[in-house]
N, C-alpha and C. Protein backbone atom coordinates (compact mmCIF):
# COMPACT_ATOMS: atom_id res chain seq x y z
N UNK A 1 0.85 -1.17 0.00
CA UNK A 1 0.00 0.00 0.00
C UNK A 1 0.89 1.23 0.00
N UNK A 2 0.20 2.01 -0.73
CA UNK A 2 0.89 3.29 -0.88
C UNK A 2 0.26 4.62 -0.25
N UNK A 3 0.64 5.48 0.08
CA UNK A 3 0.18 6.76 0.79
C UNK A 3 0.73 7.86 0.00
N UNK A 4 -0.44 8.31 0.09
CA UNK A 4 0.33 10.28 -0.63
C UNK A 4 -0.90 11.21 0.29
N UNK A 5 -0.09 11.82 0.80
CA UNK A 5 -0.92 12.99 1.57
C UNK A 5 -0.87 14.18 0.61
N UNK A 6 -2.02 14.93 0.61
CA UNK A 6 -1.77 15.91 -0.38
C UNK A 6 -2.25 17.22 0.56
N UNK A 7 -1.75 18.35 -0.14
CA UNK A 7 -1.92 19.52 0.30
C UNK A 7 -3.50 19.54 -0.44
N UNK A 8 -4.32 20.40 0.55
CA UNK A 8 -5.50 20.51 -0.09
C UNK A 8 -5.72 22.49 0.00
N UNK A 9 -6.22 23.21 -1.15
CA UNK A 9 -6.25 24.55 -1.01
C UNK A 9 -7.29 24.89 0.48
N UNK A 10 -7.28 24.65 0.65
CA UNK A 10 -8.54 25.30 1.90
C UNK A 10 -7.18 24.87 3.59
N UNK A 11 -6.57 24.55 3.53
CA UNK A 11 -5.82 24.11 4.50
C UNK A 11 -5.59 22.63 5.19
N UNK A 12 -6.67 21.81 4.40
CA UNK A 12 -6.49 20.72 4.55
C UNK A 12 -5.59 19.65 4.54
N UNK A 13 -5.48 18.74 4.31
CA UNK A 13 -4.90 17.25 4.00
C UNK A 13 -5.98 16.10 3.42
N UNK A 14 -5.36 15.69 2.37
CA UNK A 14 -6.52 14.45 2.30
C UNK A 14 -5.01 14.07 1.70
N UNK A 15 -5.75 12.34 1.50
CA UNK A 15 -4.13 11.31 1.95
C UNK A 15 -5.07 10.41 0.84
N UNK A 16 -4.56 10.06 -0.24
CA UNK A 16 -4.41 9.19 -1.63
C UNK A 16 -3.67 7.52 -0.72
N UNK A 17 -5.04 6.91 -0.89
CA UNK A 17 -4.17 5.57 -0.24
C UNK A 17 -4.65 4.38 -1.69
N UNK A 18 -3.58 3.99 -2.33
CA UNK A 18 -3.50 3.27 -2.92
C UNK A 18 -3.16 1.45 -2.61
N UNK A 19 -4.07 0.76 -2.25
CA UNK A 19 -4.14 -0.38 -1.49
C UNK A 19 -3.76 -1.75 -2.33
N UNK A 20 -3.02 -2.59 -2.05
CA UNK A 20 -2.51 -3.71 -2.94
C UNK A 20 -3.17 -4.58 -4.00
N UNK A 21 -4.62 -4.39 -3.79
CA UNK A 21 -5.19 -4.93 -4.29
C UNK A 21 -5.93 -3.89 -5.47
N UNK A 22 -5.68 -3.24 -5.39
CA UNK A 22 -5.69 -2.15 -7.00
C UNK A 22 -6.76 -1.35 -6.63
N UNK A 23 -7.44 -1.52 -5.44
CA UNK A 23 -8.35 -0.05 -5.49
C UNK A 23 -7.91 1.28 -4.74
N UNK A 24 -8.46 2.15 -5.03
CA UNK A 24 -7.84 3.45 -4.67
C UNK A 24 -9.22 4.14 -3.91
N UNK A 25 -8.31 5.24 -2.73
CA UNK A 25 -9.52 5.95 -2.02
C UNK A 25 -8.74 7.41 -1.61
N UNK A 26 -9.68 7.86 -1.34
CA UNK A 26 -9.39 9.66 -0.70
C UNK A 26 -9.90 9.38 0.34
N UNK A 27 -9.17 9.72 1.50
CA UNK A 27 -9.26 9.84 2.66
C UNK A 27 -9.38 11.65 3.09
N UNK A 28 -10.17 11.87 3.27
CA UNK A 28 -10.41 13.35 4.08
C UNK A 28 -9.78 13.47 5.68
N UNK A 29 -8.87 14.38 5.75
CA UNK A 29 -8.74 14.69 7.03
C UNK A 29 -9.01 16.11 7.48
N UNK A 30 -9.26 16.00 9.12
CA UNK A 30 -9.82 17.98 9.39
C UNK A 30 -9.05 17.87 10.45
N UNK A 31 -7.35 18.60 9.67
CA UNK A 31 -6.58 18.90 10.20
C UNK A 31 -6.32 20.21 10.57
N UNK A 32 -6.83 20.95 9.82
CA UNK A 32 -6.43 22.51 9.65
C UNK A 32 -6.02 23.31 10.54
N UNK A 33 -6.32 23.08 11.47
CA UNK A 33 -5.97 24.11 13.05
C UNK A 33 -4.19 23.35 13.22
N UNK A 34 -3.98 21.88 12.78
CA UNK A 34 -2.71 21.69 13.27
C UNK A 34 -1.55 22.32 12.16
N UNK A 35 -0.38 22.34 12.35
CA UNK A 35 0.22 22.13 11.43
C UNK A 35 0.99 20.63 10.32
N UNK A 36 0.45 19.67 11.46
CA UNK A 36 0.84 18.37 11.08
C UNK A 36 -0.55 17.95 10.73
N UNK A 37 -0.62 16.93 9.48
CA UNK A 37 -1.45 16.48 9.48
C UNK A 37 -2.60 15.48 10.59
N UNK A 38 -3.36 15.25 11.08
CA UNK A 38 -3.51 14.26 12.07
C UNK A 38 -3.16 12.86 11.38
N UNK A 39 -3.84 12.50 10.03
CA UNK A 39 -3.37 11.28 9.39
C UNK A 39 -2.21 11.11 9.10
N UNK A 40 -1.74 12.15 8.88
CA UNK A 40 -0.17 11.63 8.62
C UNK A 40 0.35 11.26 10.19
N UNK A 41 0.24 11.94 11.14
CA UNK A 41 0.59 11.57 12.87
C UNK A 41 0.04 9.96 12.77
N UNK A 42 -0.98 9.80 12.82
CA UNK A 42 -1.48 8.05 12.59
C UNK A 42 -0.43 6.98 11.87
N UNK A 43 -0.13 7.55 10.51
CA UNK A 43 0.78 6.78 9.46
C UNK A 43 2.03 6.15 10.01
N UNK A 44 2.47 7.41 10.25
CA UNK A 44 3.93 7.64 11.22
C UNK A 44 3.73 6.93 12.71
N UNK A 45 3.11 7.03 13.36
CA UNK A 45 3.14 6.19 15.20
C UNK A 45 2.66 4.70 14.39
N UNK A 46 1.99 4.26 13.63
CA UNK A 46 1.42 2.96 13.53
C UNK A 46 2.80 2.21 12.71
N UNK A 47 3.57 2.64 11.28
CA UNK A 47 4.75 1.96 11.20
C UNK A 47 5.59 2.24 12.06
N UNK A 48 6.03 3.31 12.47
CA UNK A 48 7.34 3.26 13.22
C UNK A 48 7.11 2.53 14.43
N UNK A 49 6.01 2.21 15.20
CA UNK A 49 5.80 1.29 16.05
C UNK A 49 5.26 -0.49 15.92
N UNK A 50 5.08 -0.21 14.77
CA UNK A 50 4.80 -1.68 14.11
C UNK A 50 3.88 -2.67 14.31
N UNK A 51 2.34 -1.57 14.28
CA UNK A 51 1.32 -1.79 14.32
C UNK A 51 0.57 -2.47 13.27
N UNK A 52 0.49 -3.48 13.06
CA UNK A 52 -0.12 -3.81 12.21
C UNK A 52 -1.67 -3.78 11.98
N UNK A 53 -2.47 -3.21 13.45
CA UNK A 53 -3.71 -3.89 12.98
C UNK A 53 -4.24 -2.06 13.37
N UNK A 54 -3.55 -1.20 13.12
CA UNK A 54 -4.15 0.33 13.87
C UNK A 54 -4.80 0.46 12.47
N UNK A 55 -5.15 1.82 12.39
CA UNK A 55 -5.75 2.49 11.06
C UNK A 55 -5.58 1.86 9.93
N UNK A 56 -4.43 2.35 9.35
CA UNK A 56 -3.92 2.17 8.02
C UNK A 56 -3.55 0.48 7.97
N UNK A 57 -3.17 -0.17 9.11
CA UNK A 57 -2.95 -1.58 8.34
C UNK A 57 -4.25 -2.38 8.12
N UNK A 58 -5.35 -1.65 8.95
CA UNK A 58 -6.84 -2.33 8.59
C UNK A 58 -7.29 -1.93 7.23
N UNK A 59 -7.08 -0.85 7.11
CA UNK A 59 -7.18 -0.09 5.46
C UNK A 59 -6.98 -0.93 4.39
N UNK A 60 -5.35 -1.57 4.96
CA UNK A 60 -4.36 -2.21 4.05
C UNK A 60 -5.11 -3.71 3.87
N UNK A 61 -6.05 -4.16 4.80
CA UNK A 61 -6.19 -5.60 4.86
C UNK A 61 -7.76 -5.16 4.20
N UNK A 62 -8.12 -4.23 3.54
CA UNK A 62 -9.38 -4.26 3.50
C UNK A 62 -10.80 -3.31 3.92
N UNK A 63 -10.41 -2.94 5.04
CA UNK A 63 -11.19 -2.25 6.28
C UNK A 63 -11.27 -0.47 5.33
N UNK A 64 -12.93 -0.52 5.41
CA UNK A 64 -13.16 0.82 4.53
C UNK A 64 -13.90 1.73 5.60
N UNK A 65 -12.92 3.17 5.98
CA UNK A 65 -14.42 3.97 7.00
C UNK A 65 -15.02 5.00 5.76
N UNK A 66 -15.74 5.74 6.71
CA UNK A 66 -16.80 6.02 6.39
C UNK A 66 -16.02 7.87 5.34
N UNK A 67 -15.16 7.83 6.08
CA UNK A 67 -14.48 9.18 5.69
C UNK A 67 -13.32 9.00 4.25
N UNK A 68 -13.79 7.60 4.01
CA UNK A 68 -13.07 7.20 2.59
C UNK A 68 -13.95 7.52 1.61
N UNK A 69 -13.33 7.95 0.16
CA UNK A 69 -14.19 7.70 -0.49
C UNK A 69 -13.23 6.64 -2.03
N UNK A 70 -14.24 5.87 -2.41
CA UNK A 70 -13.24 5.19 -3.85
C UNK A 70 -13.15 5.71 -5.22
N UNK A 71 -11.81 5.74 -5.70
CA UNK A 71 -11.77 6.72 -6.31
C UNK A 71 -10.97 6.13 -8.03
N UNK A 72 -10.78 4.72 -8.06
CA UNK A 72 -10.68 3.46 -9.00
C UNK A 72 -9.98 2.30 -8.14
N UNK A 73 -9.82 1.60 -8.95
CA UNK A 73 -9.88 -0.02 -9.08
C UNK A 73 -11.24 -0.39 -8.89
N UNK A 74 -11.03 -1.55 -8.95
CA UNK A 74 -12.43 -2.44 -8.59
C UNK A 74 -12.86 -2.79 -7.36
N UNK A 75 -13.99 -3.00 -6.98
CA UNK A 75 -14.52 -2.86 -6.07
C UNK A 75 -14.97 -4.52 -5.54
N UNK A 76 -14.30 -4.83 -4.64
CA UNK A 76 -14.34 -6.79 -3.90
C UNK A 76 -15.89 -6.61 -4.06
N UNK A 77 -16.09 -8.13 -4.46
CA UNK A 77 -17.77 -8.52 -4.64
C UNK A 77 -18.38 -8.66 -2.88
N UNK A 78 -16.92 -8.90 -1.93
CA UNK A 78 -17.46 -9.20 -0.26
C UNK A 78 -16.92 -7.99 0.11
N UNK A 79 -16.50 -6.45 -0.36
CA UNK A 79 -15.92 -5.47 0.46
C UNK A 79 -16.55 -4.90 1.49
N UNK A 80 -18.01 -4.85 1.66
CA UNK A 80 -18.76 -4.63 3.11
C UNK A 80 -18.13 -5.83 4.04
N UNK A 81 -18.76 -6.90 3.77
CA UNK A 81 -18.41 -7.99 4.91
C UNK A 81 -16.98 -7.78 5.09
N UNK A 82 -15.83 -7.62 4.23
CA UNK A 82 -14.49 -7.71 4.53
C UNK A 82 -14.36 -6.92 5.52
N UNK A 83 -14.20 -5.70 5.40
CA UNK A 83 -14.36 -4.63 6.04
C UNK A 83 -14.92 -4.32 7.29
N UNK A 84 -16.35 -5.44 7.45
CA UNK A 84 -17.26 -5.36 8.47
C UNK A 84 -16.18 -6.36 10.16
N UNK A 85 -15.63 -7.46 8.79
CA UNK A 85 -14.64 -8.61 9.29
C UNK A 85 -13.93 -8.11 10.40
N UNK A 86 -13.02 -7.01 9.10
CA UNK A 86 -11.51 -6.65 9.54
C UNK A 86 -11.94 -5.38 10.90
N UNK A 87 -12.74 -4.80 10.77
CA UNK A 87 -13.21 -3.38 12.06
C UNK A 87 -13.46 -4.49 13.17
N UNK A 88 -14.36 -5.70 13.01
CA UNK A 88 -14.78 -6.39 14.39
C UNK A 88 -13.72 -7.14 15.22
N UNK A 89 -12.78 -7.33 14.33
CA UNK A 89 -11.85 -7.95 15.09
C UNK A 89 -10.49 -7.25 16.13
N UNK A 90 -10.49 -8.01 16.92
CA UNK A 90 -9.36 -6.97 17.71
C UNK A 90 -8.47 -6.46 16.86
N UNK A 91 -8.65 -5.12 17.37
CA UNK A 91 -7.38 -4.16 16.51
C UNK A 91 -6.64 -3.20 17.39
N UNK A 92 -6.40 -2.66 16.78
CA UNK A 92 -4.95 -1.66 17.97
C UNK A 92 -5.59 -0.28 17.44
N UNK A 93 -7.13 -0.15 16.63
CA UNK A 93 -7.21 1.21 16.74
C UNK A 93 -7.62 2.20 17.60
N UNK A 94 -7.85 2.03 19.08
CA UNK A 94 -7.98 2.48 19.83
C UNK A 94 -6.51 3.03 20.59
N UNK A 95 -5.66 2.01 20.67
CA UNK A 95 -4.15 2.38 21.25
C UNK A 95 -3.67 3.03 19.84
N UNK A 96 -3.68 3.30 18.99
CA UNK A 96 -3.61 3.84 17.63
C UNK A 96 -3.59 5.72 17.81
N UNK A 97 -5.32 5.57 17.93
CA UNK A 97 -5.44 6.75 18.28
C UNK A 97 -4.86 7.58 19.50
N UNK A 98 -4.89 6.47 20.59
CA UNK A 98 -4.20 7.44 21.97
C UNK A 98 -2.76 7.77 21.87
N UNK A 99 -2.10 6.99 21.47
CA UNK A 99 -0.69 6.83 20.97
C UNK A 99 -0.15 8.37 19.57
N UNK A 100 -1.20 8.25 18.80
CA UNK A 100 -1.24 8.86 18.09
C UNK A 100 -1.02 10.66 18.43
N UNK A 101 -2.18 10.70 19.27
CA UNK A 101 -2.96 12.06 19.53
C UNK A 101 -1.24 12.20 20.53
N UNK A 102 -0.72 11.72 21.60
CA UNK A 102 0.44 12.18 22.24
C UNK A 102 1.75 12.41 21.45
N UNK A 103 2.32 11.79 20.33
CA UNK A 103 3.27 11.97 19.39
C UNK A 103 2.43 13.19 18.56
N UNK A 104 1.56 13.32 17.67
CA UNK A 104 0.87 14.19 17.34
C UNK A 104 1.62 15.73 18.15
N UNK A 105 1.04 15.90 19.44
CA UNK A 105 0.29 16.80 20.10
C UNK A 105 1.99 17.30 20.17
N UNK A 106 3.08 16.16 21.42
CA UNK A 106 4.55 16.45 21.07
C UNK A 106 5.47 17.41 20.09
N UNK A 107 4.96 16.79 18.33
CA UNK A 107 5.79 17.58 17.53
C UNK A 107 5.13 18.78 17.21
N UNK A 108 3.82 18.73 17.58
CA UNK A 108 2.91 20.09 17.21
C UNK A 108 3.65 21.19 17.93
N UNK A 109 3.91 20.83 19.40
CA UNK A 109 3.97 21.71 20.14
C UNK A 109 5.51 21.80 20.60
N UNK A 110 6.58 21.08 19.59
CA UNK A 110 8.15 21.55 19.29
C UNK A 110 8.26 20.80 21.11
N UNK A 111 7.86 19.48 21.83
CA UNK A 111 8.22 18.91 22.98
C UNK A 111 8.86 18.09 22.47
N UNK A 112 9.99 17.39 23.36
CA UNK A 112 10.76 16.22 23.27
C UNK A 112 9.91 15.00 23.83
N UNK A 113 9.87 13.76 22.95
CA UNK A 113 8.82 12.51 23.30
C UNK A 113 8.27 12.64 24.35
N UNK A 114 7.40 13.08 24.62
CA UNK A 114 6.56 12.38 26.20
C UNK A 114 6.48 11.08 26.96
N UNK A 115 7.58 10.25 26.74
CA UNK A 115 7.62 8.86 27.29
C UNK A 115 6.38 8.58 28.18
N UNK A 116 6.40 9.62 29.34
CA UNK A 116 5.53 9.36 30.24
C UNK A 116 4.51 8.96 29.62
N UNK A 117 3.83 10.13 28.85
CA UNK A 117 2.16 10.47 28.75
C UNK A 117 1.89 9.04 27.96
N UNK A 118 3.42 8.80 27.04
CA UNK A 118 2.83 7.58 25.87
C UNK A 118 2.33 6.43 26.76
N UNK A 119 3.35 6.50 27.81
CA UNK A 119 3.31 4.63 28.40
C UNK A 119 1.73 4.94 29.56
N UNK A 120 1.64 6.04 29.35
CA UNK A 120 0.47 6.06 30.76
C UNK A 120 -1.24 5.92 29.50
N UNK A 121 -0.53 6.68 28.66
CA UNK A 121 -2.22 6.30 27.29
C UNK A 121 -1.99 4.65 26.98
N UNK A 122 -0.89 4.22 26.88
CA UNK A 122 -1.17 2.84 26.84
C UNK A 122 -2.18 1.91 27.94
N UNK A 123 -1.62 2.46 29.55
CA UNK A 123 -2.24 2.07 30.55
C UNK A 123 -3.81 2.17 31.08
N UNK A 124 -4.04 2.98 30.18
CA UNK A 124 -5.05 3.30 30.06
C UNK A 124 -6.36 2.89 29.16
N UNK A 125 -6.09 2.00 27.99
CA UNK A 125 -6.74 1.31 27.39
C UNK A 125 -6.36 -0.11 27.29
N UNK A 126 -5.23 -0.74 27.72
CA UNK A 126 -4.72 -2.13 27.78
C UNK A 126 -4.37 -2.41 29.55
N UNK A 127 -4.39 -3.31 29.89
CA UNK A 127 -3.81 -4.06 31.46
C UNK A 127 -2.68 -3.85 31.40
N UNK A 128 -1.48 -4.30 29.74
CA UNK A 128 -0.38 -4.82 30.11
C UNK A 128 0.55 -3.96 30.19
N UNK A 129 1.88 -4.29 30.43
CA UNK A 129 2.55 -2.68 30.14
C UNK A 129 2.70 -2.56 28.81
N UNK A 130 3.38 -1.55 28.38
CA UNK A 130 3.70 -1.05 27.16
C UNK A 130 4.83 -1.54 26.69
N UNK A 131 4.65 -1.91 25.35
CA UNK A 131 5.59 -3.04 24.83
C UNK A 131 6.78 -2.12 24.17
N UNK A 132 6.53 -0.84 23.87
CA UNK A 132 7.66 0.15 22.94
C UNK A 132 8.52 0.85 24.13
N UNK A 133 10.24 0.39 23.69
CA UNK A 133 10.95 0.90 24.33
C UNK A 133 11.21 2.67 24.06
N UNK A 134 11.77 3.34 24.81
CA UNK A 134 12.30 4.43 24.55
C UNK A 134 12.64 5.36 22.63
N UNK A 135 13.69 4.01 22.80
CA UNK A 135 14.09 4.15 21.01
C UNK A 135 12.88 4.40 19.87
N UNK A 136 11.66 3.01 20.56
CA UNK A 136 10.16 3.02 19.43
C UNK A 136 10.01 4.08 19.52
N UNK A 137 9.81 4.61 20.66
CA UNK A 137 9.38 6.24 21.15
C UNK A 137 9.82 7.43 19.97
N UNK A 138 11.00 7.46 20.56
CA UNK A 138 11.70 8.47 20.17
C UNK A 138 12.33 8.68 18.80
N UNK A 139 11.81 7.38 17.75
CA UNK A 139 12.07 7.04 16.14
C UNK A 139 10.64 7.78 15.65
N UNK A 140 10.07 7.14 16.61
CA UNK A 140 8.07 7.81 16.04
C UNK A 140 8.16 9.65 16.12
N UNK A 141 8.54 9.69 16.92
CA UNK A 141 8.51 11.43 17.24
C UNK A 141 9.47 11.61 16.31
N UNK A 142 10.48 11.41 16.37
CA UNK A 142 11.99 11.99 15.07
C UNK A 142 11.66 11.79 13.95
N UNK A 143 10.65 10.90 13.21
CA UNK A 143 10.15 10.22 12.19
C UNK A 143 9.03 11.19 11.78
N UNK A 144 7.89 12.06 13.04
CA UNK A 144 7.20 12.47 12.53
C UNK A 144 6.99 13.92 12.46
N UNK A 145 8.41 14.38 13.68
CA UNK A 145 8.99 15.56 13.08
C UNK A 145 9.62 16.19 11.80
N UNK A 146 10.55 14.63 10.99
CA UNK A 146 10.98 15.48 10.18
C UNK A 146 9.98 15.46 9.08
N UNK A 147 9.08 14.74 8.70
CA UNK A 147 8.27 14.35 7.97
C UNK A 147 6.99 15.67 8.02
N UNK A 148 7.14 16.36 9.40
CA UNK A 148 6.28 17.60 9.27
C UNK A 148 7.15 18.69 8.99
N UNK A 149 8.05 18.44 8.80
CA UNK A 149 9.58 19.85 8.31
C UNK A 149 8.94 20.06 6.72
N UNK A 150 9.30 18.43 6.70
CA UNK A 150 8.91 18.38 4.73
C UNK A 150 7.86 18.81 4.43
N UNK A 151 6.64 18.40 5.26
CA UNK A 151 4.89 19.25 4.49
C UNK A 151 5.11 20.59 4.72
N UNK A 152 5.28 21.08 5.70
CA UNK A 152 5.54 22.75 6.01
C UNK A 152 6.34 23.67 5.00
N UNK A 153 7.50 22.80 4.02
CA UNK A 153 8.24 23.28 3.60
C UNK A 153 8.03 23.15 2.28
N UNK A 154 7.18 22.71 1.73
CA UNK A 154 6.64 22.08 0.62
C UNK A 154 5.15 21.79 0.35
N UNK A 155 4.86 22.57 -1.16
CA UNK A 155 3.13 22.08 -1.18
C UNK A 155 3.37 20.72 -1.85
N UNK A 156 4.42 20.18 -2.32
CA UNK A 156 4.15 18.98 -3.26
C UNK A 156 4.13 17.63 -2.07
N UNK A 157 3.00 16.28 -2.91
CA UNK A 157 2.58 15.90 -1.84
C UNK A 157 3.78 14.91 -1.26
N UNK A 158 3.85 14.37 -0.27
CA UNK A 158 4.16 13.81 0.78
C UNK A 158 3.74 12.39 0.33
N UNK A 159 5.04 11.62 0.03
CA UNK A 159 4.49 10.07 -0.51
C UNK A 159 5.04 9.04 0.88
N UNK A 160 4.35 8.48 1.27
CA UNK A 160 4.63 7.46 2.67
C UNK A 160 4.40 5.84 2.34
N UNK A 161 5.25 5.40 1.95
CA UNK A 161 5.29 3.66 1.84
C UNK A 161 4.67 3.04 3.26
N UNK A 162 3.67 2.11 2.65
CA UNK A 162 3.10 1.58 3.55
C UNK A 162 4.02 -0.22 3.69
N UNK A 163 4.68 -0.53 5.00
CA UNK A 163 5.15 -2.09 4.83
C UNK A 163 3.83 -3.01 5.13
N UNK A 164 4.14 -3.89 4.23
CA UNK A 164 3.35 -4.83 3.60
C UNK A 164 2.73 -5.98 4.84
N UNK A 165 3.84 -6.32 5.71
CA UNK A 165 4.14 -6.98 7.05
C UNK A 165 2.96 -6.15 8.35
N UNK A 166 2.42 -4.90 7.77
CA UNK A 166 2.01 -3.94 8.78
C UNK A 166 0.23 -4.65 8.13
N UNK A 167 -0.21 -5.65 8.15
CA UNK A 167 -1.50 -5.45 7.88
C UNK A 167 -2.17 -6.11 8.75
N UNK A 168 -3.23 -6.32 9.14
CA UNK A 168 -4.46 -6.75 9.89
C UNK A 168 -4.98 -7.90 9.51
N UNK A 169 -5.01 -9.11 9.91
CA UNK A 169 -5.76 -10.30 9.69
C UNK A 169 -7.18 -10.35 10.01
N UNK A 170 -7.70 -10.38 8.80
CA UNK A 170 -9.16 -10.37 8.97
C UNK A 170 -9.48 -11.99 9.81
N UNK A 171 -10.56 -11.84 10.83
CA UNK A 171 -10.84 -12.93 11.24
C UNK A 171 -11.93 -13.93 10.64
């Protein structure tokens, strides 16, 4: 799967996700108040932490929301049920988002990783401890700092390789 975030004239982001199986979608995001995209913050904490089943690797396995729209390839004869599959089954998009919103919020606001806040949003939706050392930490934040240097510094879009290994097993 492929990613392209694009500059949108109104201040937006919408993110071109091109999925392995040849269909294509626009993803809308309502980022505008940040300077980082929020989807791109998602993209960035879910590979660099090696999430396979957060946002984008459910995307990748199938999983269509509602804020997509399709935009070619063909369309699976089971893509509701797939989709219906891949959302019901345990996923990491809840630690996705919390994880997200603290790396997010970090480079928005020019802070050095929040270790704390990350391992305490983990504690907060899972029992166990938090499985990402320091380094996961601090690759996700360095990863999604410089990656917001480049949109800031540039209207042309922002292309993000999606790994293949990062997807969601539909149950």
């Amino acid at each position: 799967m492929h990613l392209t975030f694009l500059h949108d004239p109104r201040g937006e982001c919408s993110t071109l996700i091109r999925r392995a199986d040849g269909a294509e979608f626009t993803l809308s995001s309502y980022s505008r108040k940040h300077r980082v995209p929020h989807d791109l913050a998602h993209a960035v904490t879910e590979r660099e932490l090696g999430m396979p089943d957060g946002i984008f690797g459910c995307i990748a396995a199938g999983a269509v929301f509602d804020s997509m729209q399709q935009t070619a390839g063909k369309k699976r004869y089971d893509a509701k049920a797939r989709s219906t599959r891949i959302l019901k089954a345990p996923n990491s998009i809840g630690i996705s988002e919390s994880l997200s919103a603290v790396i997010h919020e970090a480079v928005e606001k020019d802070r050095p990783t929040p270790y704390a806040r990350l391992r305490e949003s983990w504690g907060i939706t899972r029992p166990d401890a938090c499985p990402y050392l320091d380094a996961d930490l601090d690759r996700a934040t360095a990863t999604l700092r410089e990656l917001s240097q480049l949109w800031q510094a540039s209207s042309d879009p922002l292309v993000f390789p999606w790994p293949k290994r990062l997807q969601a097993q539909p149950s």
